[in-house]
N, C-alpha and C. Protein backbone atom coordinates (compact mmCIF):
# COMPACT_ATOMS: atom_id res chain seq x y z
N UNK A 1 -88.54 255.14 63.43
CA UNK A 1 -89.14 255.37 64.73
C UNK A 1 -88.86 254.15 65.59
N UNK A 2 -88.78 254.29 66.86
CA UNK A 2 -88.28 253.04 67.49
C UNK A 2 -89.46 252.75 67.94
N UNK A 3 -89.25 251.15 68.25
CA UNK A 3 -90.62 250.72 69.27
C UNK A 3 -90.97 250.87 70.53
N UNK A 4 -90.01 251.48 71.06
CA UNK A 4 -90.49 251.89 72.73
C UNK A 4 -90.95 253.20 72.89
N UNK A 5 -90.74 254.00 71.69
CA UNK A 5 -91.50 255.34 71.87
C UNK A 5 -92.10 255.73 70.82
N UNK A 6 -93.23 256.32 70.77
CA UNK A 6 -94.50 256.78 69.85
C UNK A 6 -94.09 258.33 69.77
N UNK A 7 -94.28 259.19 68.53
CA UNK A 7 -94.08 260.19 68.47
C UNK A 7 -95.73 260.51 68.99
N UNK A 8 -95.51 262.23 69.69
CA UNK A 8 -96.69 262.69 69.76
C UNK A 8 -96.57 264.52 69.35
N UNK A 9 -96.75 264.47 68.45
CA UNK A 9 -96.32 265.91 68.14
C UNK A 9 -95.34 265.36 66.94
N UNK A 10 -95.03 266.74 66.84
CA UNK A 10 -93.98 266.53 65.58
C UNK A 10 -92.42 265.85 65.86
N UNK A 11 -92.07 266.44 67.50
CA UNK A 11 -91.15 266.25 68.00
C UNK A 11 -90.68 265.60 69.52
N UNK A 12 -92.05 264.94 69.76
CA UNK A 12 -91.71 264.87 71.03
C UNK A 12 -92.23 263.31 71.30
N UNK A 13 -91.33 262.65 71.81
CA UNK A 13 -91.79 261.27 71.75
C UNK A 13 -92.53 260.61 73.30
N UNK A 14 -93.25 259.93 73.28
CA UNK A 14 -94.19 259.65 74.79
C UNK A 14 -93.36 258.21 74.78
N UNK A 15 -93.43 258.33 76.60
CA UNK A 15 -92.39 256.86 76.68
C UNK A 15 -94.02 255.75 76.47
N UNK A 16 -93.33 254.51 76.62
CA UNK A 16 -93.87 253.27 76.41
C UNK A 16 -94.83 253.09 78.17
N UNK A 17 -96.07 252.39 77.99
CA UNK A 17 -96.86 252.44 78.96
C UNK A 17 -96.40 250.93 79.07
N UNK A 18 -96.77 250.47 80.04
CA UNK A 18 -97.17 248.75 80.80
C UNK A 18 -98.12 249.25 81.39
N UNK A 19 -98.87 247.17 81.18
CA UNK A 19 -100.52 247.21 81.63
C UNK A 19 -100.53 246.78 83.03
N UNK A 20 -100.99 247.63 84.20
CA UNK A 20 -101.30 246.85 85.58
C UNK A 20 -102.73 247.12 85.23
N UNK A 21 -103.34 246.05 86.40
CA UNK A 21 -104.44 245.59 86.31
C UNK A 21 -105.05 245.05 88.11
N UNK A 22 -105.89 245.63 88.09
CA UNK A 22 -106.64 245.33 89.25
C UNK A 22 -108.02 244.86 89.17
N UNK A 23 -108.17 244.03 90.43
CA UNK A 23 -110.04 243.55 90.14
C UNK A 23 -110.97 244.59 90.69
N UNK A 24 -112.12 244.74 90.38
CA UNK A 24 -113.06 245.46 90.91
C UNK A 24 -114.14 244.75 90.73
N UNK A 25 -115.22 245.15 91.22
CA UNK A 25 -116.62 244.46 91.64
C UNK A 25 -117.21 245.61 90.30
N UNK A 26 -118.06 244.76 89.70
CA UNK A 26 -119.07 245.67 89.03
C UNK A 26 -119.48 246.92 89.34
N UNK A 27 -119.81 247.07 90.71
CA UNK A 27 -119.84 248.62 91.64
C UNK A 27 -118.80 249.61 91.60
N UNK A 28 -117.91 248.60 92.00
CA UNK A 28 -116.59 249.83 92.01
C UNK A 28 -116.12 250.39 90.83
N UNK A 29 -116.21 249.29 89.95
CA UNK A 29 -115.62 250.07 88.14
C UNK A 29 -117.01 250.99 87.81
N UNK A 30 -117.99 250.44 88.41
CA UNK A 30 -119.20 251.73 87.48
C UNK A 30 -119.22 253.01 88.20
N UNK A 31 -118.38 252.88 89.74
CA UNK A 31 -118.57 254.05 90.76
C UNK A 31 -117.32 254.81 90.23
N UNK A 32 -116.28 254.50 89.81
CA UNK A 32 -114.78 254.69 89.31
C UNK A 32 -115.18 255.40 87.63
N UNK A 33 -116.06 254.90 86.38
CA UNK A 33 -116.35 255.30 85.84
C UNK A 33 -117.00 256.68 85.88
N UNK A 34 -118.39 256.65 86.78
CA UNK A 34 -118.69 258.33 87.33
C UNK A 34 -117.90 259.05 87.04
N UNK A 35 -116.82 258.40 88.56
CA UNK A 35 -116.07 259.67 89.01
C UNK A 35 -115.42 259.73 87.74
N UNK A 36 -114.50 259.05 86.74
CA UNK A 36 -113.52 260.16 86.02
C UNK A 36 -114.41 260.68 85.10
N UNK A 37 -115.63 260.57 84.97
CA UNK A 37 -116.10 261.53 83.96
C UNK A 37 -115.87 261.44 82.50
N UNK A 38 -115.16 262.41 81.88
CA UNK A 38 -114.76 262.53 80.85
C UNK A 38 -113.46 261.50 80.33
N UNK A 39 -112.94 261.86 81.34
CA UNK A 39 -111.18 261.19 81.30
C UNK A 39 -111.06 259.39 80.89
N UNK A 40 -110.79 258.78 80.20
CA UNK A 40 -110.52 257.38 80.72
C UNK A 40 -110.42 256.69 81.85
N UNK A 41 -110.97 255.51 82.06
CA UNK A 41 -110.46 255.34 83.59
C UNK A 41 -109.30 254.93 84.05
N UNK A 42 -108.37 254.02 82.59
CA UNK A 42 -106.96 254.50 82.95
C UNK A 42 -106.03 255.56 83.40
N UNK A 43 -106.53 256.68 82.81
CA UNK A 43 -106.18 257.68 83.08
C UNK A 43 -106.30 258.71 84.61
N UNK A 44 -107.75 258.53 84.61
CA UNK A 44 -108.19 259.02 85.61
C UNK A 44 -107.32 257.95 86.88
N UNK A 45 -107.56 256.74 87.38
CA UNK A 45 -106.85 255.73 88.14
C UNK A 45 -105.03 256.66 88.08
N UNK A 46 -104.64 256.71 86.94
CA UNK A 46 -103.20 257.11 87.35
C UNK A 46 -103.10 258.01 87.56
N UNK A 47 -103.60 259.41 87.28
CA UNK A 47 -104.01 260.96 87.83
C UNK A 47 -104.16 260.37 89.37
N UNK A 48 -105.19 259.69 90.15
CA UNK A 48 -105.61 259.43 91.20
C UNK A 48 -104.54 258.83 92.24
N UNK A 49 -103.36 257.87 91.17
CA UNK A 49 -102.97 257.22 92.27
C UNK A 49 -101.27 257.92 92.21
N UNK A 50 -101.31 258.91 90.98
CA UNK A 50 -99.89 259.37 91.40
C UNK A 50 -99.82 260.55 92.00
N UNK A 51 -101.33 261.47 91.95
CA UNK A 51 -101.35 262.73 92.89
C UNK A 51 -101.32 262.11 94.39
N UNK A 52 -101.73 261.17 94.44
CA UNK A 52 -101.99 260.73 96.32
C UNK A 52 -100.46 260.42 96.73
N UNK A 53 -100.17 259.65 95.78
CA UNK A 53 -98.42 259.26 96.01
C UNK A 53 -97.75 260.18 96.13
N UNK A 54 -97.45 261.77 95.34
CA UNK A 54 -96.71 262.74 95.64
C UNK A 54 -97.26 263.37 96.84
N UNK A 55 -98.54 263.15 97.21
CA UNK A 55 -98.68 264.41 98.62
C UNK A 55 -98.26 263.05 100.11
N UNK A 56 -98.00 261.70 99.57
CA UNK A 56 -98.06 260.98 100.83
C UNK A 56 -97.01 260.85 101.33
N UNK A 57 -96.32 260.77 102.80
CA UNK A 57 -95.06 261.21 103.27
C UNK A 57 -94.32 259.60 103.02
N UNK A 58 -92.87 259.80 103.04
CA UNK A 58 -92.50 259.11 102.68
C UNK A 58 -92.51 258.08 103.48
N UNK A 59 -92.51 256.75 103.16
CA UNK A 59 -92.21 255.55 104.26
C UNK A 59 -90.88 255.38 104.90
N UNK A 60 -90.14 255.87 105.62
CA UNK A 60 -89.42 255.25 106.90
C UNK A 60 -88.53 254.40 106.82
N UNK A 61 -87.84 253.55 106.55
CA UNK A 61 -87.07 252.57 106.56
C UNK A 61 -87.36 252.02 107.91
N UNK A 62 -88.51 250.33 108.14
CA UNK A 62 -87.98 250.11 109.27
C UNK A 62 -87.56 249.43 109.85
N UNK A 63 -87.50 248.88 111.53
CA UNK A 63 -86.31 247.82 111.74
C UNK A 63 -86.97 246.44 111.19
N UNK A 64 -86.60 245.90 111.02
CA UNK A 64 -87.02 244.43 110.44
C UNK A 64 -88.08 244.26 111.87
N UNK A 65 -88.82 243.04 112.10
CA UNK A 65 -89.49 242.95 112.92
C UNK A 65 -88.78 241.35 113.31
N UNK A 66 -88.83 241.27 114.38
CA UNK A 66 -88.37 239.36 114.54
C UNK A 66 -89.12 239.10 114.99
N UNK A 67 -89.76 237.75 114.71
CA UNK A 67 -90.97 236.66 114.99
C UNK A 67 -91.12 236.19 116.16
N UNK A 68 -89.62 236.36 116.94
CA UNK A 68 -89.66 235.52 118.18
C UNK A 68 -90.25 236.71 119.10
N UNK A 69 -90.79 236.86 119.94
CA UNK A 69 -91.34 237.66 121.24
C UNK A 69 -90.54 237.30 122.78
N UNK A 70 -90.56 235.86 123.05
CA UNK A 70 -90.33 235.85 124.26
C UNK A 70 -88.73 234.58 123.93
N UNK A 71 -87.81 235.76 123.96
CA UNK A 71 -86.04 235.16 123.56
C UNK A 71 -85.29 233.88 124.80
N UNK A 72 -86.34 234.55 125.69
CA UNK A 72 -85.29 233.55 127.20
C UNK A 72 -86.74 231.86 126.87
N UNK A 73 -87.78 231.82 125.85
CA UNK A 73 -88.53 230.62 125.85
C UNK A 73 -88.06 230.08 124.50
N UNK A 74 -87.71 230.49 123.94
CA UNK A 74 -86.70 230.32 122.70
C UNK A 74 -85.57 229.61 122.97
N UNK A 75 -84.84 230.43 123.46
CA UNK A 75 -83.65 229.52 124.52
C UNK A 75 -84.02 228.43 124.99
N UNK A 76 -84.91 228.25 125.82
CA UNK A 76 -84.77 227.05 126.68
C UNK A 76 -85.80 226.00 125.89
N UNK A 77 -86.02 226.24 124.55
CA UNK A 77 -86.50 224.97 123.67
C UNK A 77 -85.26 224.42 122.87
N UNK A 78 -84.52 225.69 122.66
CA UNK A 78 -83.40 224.82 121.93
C UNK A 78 -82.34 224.69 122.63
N UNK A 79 -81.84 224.77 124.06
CA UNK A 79 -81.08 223.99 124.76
C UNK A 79 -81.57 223.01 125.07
N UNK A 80 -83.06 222.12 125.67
CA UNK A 80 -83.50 221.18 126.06
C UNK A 80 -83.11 219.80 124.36
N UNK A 81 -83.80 220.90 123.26
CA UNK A 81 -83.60 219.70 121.94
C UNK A 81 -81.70 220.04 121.56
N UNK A 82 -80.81 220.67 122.32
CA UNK A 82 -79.57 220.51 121.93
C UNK A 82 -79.05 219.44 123.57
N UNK A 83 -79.55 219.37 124.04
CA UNK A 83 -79.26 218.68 125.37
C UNK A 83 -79.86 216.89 125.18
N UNK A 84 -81.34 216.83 124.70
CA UNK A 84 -81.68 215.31 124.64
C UNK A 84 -81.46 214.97 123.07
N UNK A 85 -81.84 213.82 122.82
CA UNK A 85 -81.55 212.85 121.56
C UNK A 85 -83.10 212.76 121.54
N UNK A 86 -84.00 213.64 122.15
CA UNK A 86 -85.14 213.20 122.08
C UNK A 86 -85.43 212.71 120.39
N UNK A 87 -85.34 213.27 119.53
CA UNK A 87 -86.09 212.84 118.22
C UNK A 87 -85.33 211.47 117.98
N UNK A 88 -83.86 211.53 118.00
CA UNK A 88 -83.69 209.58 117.44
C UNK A 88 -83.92 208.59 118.16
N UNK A 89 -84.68 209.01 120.01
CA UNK A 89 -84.86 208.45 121.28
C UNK A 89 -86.49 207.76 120.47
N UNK A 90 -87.29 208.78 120.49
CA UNK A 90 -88.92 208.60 119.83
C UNK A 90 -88.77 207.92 118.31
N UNK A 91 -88.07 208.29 117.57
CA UNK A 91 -88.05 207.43 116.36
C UNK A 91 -87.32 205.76 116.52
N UNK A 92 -86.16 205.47 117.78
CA UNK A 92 -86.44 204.45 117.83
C UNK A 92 -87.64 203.67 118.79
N UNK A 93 -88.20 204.10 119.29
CA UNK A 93 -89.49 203.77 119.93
C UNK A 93 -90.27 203.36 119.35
N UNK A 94 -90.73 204.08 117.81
CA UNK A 94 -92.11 204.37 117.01
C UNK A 94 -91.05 203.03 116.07
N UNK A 95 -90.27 202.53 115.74
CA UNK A 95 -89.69 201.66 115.14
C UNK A 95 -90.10 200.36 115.70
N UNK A 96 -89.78 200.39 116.99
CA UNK A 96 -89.70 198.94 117.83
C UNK A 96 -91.43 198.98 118.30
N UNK A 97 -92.05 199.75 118.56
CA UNK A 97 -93.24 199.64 118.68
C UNK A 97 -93.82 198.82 117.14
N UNK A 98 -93.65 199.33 116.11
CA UNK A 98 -94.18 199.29 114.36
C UNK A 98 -93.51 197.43 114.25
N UNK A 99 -92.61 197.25 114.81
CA UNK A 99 -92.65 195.76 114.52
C UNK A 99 -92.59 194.96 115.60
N UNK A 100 -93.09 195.51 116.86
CA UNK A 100 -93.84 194.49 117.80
C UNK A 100 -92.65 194.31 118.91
N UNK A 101 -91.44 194.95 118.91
CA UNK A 101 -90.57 194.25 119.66
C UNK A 101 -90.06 195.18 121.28
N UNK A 102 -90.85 196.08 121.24
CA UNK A 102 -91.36 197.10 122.12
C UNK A 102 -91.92 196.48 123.00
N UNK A 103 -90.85 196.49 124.57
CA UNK A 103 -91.56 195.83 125.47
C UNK A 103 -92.22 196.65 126.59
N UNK A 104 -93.16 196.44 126.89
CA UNK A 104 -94.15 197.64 127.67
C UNK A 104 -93.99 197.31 128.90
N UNK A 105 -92.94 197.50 129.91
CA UNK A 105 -92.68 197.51 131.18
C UNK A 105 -93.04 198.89 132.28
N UNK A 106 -93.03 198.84 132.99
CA UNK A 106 -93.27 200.39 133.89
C UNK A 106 -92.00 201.54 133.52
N UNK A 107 -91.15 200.84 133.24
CA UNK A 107 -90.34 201.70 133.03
C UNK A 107 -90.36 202.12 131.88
N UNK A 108 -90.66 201.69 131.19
CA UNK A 108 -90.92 202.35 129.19
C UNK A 108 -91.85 202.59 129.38
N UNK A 109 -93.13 202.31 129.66
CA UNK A 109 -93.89 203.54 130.33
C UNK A 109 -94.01 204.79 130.49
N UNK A 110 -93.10 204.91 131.60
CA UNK A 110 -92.40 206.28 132.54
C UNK A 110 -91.40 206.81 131.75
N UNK A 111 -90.87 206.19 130.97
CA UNK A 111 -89.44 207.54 129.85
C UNK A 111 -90.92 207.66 128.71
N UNK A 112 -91.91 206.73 128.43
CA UNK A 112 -92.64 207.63 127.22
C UNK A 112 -93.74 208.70 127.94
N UNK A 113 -94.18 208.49 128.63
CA UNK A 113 -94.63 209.65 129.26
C UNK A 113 -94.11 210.96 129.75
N UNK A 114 -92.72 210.71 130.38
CA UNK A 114 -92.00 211.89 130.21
C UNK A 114 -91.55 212.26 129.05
N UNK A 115 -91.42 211.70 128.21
CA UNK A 115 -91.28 212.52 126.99
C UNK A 115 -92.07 213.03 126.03
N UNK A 116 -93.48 212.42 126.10
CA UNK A 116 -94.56 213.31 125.85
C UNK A 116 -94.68 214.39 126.60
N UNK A 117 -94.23 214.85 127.69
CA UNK A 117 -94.11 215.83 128.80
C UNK A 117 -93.23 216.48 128.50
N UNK A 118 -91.93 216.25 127.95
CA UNK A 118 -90.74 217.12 127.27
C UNK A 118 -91.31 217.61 126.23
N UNK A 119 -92.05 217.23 125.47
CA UNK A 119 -92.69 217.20 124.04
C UNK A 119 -93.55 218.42 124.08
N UNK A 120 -94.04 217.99 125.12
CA UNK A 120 -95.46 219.44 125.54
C UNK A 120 -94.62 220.61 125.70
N UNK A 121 -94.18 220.67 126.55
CA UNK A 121 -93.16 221.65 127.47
C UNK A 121 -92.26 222.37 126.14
N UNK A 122 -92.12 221.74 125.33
CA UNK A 122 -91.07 222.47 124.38
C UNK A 122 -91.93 223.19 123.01
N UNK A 123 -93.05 222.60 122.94
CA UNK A 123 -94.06 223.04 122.07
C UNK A 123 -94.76 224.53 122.77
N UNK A 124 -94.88 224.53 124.18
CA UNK A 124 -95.77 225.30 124.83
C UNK A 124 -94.52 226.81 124.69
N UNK A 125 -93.49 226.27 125.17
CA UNK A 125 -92.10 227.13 125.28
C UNK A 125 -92.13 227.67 123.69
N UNK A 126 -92.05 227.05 122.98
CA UNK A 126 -91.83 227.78 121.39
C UNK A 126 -93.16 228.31 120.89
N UNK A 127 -94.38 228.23 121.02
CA UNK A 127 -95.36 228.84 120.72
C UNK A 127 -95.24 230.54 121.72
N UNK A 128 -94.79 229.87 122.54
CA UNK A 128 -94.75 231.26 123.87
C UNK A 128 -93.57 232.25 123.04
N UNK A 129 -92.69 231.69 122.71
CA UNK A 129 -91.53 232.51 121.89
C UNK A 129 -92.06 233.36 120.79
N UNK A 130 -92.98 232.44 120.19
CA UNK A 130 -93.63 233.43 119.12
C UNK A 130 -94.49 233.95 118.79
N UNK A 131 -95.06 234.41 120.21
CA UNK A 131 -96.17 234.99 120.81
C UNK A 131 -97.28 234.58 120.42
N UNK A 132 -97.60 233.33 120.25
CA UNK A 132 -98.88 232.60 120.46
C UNK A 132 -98.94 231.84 121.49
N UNK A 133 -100.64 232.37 121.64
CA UNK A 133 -100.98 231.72 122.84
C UNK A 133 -102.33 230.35 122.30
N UNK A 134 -102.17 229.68 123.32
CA UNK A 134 -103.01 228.53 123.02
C UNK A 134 -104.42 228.43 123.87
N UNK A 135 -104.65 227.88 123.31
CA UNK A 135 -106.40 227.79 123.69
C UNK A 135 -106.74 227.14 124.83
N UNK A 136 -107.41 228.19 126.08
CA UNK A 136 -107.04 227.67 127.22
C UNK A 136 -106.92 228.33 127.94
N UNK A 137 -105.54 228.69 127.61
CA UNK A 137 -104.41 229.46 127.80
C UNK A 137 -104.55 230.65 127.98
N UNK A 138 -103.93 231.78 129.08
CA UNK A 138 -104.90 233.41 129.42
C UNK A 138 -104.01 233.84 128.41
């Protein structure tokens, strides 16, 4: 006799089961017990969930969904970060700031403030792309 199938009858062999397993609340397995009654509740559970499966229509194939929402704010975050050096611009900043040699004139000033302003602007633009909205915000 092989091990993947059990005779049942004289001649007829039952295929091999696997165990799924789901949680239930004390309620639901004693409300689930009721209902099958007589039957096991393994049993009853797969009676239950393969009659619903044959009467349920089939699922659709569908289009993938894409994350982005708004394509022209998408765009214009990654032409602005394919246009500046902003990240090796701010990492040498946060460098020369970290060992003191960062000199704080009006004009370093005015490029770090605008670029906290590029910074915003490209964060606000890519959240907008992927249809989140921010708090505040209509």
């Amino acid at each position: 006799m092989s091990t993947k199938t059990r005779l049942a009858g004289p001649d007829r062999a039952k295929p091999k089961t696997t165990p799924f397993s789901i949680r239930l609340t004390e309620d639901e397995k004693r409300l689930l017990m009721q209902r099958a009654g007589a039957l096991s509740l393994g049993t009853y559970l797969r009676n239950l969930v393969l009659e619903a499966g044959a009467r349920a229509p089939r699922p659709q194939a569908r289009k993938p969904r894409s994350p982005v929402k708004d394509q022209e704010a998408l765009a214009r975050v990654l032409a602005a970060l394919g246009k500046s050096r902003i990240a090796n611009n701010l990492n040498q900043l946060a460098r020369a700031a970290n060992i003191g040699t960062l000199p704080l004139t009006p004009e370093t000033e005015q490029d770090l403030l605008e670029a906290c302003a590029m910074v915003a602007r490209m964060r606000r633009d890519l959240m907008a792309a992927l249809g989140f909205v921010e708090r505040g915000e209509p």
